[in-house]
N, C-alpha and C. Protein backbone atom coordinates (compact mmCIF):
# COMPACT_ATOMS: atom_id res chain seq x y z
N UNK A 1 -1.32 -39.20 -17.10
CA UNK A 1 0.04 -39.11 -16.63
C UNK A 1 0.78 -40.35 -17.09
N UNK A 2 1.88 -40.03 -17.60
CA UNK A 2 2.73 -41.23 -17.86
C UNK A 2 3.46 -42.12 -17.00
N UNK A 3 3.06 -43.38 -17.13
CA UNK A 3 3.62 -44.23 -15.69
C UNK A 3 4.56 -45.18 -16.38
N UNK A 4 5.75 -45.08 -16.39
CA UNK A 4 6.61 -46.33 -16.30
C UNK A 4 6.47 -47.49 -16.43
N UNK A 5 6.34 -48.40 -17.11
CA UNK A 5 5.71 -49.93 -16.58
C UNK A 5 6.68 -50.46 -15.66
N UNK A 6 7.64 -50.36 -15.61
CA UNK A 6 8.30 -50.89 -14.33
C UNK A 6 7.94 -50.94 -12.95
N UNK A 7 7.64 -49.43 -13.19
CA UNK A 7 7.12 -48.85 -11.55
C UNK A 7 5.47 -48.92 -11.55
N UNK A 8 4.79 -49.06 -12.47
CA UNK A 8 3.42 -49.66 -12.33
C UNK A 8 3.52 -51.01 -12.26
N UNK A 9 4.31 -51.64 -12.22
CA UNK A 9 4.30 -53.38 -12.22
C UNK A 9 4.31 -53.13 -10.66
N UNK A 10 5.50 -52.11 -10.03
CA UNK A 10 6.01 -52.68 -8.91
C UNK A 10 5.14 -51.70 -8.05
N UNK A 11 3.68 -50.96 -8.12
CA UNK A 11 2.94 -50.41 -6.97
C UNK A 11 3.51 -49.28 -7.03
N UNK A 12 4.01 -48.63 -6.91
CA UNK A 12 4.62 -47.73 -6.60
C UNK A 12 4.66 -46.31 -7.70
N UNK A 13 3.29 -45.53 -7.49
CA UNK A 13 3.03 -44.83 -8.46
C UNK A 13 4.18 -43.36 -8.39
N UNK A 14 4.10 -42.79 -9.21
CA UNK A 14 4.91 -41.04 -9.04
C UNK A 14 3.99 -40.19 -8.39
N UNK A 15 4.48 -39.26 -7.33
CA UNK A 15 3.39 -38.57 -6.76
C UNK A 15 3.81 -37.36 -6.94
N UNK A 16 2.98 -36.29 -6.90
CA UNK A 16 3.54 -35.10 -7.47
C UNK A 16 2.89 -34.10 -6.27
N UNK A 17 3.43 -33.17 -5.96
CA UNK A 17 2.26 -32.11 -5.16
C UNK A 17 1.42 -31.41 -5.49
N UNK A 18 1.30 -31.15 -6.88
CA UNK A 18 0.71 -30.38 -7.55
C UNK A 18 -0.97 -30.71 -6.97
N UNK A 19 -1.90 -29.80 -6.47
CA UNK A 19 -3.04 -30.01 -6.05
C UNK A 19 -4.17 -30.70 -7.54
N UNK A 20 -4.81 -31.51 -7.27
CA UNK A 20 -6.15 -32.15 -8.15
C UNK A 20 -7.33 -31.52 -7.90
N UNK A 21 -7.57 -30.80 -9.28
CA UNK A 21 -9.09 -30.64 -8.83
C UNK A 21 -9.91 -31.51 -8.51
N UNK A 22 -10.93 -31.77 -7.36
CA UNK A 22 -12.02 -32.70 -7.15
C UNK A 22 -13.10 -31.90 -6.77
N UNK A 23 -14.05 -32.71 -6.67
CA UNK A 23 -15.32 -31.90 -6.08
C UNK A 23 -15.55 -32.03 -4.66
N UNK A 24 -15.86 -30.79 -4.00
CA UNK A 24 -15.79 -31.15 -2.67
C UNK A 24 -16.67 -31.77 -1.84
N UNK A 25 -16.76 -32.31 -0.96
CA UNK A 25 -17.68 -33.21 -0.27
C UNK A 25 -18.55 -32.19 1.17
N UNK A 26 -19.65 -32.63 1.58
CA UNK A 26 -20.38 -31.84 2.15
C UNK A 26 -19.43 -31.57 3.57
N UNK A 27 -18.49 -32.86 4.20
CA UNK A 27 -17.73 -32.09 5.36
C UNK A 27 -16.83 -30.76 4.94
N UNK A 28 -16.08 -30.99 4.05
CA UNK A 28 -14.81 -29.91 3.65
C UNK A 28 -15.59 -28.16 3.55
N UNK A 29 -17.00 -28.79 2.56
CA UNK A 29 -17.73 -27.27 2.83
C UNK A 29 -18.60 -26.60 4.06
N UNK A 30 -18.76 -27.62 4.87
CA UNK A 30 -18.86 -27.55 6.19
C UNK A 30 -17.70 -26.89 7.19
N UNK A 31 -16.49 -27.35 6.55
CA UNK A 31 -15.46 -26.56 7.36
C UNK A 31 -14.89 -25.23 7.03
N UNK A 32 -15.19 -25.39 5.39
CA UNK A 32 -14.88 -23.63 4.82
C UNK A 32 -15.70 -22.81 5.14
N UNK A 33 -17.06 -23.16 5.34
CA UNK A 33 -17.74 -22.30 6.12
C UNK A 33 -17.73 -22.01 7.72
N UNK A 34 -17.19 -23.06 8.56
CA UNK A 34 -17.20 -22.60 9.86
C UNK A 34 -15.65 -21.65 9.47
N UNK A 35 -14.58 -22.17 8.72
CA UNK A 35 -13.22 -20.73 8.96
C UNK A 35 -13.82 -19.75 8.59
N UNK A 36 -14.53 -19.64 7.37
CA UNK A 36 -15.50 -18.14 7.20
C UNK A 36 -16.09 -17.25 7.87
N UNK A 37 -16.74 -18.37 8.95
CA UNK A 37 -17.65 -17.36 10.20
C UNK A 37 -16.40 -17.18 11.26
N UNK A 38 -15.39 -17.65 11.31
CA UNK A 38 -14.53 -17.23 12.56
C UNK A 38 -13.73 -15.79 11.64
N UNK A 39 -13.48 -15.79 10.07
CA UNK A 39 -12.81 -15.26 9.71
C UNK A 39 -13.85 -14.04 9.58
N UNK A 40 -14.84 -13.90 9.33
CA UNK A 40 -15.61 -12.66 9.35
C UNK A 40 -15.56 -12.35 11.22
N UNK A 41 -15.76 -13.08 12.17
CA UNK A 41 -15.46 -12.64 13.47
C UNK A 41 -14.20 -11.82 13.75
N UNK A 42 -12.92 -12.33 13.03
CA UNK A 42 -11.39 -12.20 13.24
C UNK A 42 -11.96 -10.53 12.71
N UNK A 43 -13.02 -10.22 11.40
CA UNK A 43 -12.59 -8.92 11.02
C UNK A 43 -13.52 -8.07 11.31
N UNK A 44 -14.52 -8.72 11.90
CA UNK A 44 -15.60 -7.38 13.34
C UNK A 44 -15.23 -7.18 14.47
N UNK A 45 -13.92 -7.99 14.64
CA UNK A 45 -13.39 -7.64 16.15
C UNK A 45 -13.19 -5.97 15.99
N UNK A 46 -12.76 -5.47 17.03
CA UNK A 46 -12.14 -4.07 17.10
C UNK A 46 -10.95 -3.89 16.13
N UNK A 47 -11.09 -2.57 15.32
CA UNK A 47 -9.40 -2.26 15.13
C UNK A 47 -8.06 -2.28 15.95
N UNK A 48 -8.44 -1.30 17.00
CA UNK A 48 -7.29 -1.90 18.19
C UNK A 48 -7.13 -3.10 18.28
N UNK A 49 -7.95 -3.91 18.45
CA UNK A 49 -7.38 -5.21 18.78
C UNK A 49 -6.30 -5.61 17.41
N UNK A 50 -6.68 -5.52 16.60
CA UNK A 50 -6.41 -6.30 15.04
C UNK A 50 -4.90 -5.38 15.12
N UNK A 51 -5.09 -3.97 15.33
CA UNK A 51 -4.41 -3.66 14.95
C UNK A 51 -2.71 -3.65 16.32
N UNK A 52 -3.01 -4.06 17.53
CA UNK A 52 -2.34 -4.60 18.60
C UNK A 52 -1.88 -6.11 17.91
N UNK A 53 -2.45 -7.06 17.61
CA UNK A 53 -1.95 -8.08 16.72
C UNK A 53 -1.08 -8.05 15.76
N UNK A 54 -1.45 -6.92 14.79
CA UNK A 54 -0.81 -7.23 13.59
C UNK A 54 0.93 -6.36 14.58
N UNK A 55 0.92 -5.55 15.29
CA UNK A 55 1.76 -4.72 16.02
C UNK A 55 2.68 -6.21 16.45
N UNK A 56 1.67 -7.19 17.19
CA UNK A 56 2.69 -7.86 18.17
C UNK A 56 3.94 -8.89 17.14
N UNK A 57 3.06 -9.00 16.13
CA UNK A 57 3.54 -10.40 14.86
C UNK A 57 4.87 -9.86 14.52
N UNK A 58 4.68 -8.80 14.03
CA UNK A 58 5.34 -8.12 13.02
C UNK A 58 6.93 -7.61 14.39
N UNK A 59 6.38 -7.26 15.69
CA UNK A 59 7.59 -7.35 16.34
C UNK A 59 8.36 -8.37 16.68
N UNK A 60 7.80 -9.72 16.66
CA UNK A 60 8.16 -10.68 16.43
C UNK A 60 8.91 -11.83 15.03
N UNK A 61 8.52 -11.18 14.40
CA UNK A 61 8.96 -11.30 13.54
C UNK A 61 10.87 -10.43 13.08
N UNK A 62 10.71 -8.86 13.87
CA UNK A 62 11.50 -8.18 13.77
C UNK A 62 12.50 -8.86 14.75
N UNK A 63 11.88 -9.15 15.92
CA UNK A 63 13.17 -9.72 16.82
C UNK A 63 13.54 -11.25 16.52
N UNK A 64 12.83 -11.68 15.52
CA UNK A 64 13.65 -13.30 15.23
C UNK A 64 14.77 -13.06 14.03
N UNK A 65 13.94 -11.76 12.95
CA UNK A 65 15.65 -11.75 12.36
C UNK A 65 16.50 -10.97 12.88
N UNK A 66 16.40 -9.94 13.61
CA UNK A 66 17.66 -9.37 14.34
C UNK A 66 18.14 -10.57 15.11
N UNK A 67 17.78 -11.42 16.17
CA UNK A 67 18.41 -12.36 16.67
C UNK A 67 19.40 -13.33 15.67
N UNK A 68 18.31 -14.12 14.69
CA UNK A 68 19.27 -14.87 13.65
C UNK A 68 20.54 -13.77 13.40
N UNK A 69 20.54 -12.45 12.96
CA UNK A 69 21.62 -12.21 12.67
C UNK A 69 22.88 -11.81 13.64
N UNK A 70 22.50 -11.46 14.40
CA UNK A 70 23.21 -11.05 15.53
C UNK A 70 24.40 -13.15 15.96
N UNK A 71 23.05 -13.97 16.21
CA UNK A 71 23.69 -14.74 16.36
C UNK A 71 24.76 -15.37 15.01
N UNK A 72 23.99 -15.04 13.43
CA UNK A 72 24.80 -15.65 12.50
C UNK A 72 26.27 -15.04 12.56
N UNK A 73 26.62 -13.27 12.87
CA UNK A 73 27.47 -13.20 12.82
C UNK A 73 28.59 -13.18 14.07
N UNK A 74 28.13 -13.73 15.11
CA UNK A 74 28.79 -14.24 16.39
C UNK A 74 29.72 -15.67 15.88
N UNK A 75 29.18 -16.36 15.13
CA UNK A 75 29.08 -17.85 14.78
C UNK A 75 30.15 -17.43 14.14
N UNK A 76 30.40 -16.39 12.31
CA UNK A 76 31.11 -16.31 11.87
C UNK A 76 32.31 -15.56 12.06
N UNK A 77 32.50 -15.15 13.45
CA UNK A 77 33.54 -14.53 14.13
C UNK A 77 34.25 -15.54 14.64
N UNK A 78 33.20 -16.52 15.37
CA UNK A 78 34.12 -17.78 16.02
C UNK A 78 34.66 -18.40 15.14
N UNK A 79 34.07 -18.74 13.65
CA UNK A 79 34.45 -20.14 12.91
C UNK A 79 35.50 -19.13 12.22
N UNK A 80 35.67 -17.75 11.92
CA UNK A 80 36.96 -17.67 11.22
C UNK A 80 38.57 -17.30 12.35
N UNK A 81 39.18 -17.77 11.82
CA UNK A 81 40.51 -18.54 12.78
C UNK A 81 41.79 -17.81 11.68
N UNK A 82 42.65 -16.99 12.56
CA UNK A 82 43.89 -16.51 11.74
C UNK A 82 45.16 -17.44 12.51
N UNK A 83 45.14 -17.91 11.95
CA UNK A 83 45.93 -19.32 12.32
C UNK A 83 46.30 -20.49 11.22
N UNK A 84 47.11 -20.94 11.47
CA UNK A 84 47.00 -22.48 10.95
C UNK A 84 45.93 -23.56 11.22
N UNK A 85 45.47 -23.98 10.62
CA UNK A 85 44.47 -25.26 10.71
C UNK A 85 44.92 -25.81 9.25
N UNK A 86 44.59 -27.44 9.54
CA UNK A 86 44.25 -28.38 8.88
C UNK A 86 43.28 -28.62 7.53
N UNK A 87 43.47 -28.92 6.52
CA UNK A 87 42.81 -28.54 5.45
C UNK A 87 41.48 -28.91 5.98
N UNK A 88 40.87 -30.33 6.32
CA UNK A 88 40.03 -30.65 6.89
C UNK A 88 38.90 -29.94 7.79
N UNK A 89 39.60 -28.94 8.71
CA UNK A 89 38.64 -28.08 9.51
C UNK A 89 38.62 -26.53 8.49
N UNK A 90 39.47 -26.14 7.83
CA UNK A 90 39.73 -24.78 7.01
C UNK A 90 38.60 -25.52 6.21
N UNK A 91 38.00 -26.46 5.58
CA UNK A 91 36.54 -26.81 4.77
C UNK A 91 35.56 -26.66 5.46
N UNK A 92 35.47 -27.46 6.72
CA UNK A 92 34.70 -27.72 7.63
C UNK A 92 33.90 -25.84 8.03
N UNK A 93 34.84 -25.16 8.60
CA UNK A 93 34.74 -23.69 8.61
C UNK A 93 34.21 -22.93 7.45
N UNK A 94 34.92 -23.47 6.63
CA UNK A 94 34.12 -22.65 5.08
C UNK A 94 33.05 -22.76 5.17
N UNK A 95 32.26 -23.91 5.10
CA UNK A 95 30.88 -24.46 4.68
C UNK A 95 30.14 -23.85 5.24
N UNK A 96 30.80 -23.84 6.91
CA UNK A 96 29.94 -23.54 7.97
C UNK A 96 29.81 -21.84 7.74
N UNK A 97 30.59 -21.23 7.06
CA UNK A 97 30.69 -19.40 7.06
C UNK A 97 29.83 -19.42 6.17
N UNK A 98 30.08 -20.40 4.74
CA UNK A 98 28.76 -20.10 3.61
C UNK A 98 27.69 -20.22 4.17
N UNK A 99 27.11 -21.19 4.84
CA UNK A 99 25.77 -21.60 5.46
C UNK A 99 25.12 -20.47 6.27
N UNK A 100 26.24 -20.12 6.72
CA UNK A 100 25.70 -18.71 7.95
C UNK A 100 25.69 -17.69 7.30
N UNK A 101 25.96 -17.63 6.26
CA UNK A 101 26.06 -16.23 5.55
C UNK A 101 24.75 -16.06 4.91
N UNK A 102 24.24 -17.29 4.53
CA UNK A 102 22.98 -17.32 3.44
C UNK A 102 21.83 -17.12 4.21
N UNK A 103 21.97 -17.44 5.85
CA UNK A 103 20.83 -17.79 6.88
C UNK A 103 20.99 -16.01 7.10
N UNK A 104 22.59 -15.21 6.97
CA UNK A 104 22.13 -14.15 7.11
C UNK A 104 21.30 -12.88 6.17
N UNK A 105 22.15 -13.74 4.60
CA UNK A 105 21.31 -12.95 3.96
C UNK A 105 19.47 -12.85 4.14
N UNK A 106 19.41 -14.30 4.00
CA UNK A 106 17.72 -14.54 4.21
C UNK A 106 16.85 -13.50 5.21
N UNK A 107 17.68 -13.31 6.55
CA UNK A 107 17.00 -12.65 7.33
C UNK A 107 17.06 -11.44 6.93
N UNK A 108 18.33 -10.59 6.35
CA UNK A 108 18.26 -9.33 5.73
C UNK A 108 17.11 -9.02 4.94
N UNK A 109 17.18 -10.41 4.40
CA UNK A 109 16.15 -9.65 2.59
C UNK A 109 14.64 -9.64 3.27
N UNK A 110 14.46 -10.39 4.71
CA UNK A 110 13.32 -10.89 5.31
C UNK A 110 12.98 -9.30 6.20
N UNK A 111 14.18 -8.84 6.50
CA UNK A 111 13.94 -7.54 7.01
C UNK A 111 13.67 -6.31 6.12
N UNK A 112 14.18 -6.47 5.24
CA UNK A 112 14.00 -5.29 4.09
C UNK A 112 12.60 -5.54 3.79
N UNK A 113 11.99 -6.61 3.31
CA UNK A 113 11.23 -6.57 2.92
C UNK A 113 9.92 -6.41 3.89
N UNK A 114 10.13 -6.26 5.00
CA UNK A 114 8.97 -6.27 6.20
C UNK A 114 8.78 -4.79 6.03
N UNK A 115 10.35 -4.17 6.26
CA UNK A 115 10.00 -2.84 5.79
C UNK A 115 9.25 -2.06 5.14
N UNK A 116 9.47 -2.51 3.30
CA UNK A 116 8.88 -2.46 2.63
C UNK A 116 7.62 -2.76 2.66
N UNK A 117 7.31 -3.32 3.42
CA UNK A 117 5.37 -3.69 3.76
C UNK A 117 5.05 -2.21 4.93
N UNK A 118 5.92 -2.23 5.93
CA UNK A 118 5.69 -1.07 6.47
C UNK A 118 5.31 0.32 5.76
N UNK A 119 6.48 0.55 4.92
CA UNK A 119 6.71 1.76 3.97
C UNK A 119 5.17 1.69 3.11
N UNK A 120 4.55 0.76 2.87
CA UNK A 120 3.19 0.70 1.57
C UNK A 120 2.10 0.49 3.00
N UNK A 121 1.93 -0.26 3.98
CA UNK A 121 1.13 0.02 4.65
C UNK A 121 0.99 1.53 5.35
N UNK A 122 1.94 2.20 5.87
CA UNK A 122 2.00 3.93 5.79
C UNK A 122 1.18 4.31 5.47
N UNK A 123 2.21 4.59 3.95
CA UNK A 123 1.64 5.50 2.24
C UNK A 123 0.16 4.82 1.94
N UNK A 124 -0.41 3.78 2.23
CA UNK A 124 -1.48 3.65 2.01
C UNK A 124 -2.49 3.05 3.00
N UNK A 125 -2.40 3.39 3.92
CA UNK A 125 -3.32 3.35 5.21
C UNK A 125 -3.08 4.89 5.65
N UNK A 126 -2.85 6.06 5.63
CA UNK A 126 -2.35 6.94 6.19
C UNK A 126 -3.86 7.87 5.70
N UNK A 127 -5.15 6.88 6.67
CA UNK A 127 -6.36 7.58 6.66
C UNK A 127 -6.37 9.27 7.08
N UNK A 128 -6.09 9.38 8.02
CA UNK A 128 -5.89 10.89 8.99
C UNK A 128 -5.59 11.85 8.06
N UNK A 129 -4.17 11.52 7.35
CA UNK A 129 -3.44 12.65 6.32
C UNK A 129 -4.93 12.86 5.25
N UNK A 130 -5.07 11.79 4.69
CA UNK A 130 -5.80 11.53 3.31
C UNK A 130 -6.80 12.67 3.72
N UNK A 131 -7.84 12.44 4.88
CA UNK A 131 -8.79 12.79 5.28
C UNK A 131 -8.55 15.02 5.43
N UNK A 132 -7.86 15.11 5.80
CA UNK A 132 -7.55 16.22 6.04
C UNK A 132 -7.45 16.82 5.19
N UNK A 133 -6.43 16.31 4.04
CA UNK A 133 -5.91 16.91 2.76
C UNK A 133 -7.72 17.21 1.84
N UNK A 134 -8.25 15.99 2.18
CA UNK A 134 -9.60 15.78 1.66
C UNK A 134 -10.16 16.84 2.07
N UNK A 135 -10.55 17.18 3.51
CA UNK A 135 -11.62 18.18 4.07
C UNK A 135 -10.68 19.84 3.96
N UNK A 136 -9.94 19.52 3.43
CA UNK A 136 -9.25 21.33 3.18
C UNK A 136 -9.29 21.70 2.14
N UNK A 137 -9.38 20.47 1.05
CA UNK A 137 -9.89 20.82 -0.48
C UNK A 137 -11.19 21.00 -0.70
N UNK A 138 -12.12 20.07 0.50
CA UNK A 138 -13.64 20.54 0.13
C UNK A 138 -13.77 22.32 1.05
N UNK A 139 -13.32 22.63 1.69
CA UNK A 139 -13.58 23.61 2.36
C UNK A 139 -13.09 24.52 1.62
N UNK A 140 -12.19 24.77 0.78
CA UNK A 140 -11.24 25.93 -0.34
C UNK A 140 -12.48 25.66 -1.21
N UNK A 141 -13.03 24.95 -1.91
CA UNK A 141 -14.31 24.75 -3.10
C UNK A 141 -15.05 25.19 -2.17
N UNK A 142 -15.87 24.94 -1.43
CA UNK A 142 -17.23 25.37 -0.85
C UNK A 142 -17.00 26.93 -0.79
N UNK A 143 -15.65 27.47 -0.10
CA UNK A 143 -15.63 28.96 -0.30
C UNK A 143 -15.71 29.85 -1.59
N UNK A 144 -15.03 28.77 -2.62
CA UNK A 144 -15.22 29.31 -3.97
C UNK A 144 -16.77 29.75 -4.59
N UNK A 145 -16.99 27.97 -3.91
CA UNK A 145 -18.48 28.05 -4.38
C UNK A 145 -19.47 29.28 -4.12
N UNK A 146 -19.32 29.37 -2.63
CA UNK A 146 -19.59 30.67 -1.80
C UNK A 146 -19.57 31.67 -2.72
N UNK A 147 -18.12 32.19 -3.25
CA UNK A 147 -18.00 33.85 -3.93
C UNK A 147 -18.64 33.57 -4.96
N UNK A 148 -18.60 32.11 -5.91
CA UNK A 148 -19.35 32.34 -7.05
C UNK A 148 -20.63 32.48 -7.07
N UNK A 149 -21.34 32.31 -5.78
CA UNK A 149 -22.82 32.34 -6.52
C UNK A 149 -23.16 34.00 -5.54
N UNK A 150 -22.23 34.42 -4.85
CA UNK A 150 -22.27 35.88 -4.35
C UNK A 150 -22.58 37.20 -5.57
N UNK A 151 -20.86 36.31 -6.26
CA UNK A 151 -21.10 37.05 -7.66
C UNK A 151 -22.37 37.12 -8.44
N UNK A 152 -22.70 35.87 -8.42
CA UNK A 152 -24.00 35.89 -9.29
C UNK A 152 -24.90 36.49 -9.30
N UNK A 153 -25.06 36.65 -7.90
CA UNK A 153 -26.27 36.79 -6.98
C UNK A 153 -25.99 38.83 -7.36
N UNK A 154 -25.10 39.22 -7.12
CA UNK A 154 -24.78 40.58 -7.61
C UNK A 154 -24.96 40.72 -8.72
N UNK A 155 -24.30 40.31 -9.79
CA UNK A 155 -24.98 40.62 -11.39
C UNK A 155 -25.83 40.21 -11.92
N UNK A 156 -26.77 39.07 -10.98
CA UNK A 156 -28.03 39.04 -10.96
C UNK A 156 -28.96 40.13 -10.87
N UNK A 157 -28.74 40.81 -10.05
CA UNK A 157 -29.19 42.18 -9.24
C UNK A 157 -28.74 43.22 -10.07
N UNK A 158 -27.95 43.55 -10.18
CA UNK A 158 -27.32 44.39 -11.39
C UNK A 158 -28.30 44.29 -12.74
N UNK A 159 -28.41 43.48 -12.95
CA UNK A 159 -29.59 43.37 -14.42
C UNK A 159 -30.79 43.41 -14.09
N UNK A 160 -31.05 43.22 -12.87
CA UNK A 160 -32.25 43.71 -12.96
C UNK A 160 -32.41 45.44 -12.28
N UNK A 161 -32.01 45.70 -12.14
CA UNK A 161 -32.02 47.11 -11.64
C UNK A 161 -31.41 47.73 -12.62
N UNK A 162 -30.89 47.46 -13.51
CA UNK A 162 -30.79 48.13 -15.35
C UNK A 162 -29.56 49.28 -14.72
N UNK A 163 -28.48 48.63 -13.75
CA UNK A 163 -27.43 49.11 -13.79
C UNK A 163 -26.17 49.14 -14.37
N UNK A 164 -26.52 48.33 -15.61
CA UNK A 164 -25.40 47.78 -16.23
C UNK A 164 -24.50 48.70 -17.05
N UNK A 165 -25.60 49.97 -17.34
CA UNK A 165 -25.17 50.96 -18.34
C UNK A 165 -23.76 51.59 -17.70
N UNK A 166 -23.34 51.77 -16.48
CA UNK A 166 -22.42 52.08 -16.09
C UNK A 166 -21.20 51.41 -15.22
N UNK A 167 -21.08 50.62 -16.03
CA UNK A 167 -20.00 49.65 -15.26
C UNK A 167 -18.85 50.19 -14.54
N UNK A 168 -18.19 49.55 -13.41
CA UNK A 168 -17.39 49.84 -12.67
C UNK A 168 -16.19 49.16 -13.00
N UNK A 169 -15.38 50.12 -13.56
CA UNK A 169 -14.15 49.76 -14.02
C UNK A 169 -13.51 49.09 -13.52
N UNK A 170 -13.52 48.86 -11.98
CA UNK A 170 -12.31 47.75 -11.02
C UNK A 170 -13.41 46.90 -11.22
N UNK A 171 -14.53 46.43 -11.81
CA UNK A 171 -15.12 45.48 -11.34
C UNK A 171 -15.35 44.58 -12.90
N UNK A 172 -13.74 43.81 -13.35
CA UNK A 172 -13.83 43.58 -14.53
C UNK A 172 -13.67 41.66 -14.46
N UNK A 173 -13.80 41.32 -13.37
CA UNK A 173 -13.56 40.11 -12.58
C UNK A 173 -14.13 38.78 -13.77
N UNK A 174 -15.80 39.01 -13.89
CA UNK A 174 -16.22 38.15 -15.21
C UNK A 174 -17.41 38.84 -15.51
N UNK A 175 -16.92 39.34 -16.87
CA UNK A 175 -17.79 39.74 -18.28
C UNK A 175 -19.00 39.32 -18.51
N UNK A 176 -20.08 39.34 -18.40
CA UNK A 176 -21.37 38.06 -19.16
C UNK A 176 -21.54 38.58 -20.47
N UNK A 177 -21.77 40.04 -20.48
CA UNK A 177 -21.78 40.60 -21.97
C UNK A 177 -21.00 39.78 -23.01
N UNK A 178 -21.75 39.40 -23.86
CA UNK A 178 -21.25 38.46 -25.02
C UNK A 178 -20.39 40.01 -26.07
N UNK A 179 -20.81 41.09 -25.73
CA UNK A 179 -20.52 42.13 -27.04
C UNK A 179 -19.09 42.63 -26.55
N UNK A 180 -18.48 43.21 -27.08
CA UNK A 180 -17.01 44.03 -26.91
C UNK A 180 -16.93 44.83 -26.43
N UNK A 181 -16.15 45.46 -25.73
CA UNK A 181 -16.42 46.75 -25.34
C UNK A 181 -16.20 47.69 -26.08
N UNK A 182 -16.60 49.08 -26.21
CA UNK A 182 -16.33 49.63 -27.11
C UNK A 182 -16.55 51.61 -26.86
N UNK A 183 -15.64 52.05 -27.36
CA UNK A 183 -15.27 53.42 -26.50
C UNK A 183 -16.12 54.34 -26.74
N UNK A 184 -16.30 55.29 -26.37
CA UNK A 184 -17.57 56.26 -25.77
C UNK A 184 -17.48 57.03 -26.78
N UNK A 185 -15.98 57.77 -26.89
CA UNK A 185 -15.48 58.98 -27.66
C UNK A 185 -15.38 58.67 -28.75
N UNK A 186 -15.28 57.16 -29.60
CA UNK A 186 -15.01 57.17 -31.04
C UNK A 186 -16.67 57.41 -31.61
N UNK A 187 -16.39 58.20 -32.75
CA UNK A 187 -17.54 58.47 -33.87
C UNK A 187 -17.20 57.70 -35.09
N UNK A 188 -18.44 57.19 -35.84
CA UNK A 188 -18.45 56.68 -37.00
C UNK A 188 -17.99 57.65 -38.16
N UNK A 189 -17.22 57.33 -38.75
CA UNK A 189 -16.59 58.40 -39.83
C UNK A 189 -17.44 57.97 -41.31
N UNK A 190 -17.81 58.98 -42.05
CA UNK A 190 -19.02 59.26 -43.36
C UNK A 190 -18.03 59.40 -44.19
């Protein structure tokens, strides 16, 4: 890193936040492993529970930005004034409407986007639907499965009982005969 000589003369190094890799020491992996065992506890607890938690956060969360906004735009009802004022407070008021406006956008985009976690947790936690849709598609195949090997099981039987010579005209469903069919009444012409 490049240091200044000024400011290396005078102590006073540049500090940056950017994290340093180091190697870790036996307490720190001592402590990633005790959050590990509480964090595998946090996720054998019950679903209800977890899922009463994640319920309570997330309403909390909902009632701190409805509040911020409710109160941001109380604020910007009071600070705008149809009146005369003083250039001095007509700034003073501005600043204060921009400031509240941005604290309201924030909570908007903070609400949309909670939403949006709602809307994808749904569509993709929505075990019950999945499951159903799942067990009505295996149950439509298993019935299929059912007629197909019924069928089989019939023109199985059919060949062996050397009934084939007279086929049943409504019964044209699936063919095995590899040959064509071919009509009774035509004669070979000499």
């Amino acid at each position: 890193m490049f240091v200044p000589e000024k400011e290396a003369a005078s102590g006073s190094l540049f500090q940056t936040d950017v994290r340093r890799r180091t190697n870790l020491s036996t307490a720190t992996n001592a402590l990633r492993s005790a959050a590990a065992e509480t964090h595998d506890d946090f996720l054998g607890s019950s679903s209800e529970k977890r899922l009463a938690e994640m319920e309570d956060e997330l309403n909390r969360i909902v009632d701190r930005d409805v509040e911020t906004l409710v109160e941001g735009m109380e604020e910007i009802i009071d600070l705008s004034s149809v009146g005369s004022v003083d250039k001095l407070r007509a700034l003073q008021d501005s600043l204060a409407i921009e400031l509240r406006t941005e604290t309201l956008v924030r909570s908007c985009t903070s609400l949309m986007a909670l939403s949006h976690s709602m809307k994808m947790l749904w569509l993709l936690g929505d075990e019950a639907n999945g499951r159903r849709i799942q067990e009505s598609q295996i149950s439509s195949l298993n019935s299929e499965i059912a007629q197909l090997k019924a069928r089989a099981a019939q023109l199985i039987e059919e060949l062996k009982m050397g009934n084939s010579t007279s086929p049943d005209p409504s019964d044209h469903e699936m063919n095995l005969d590899p040959t064509p069919p071919s009509s009774n009444n035509a004669e070979p012409s000499n």
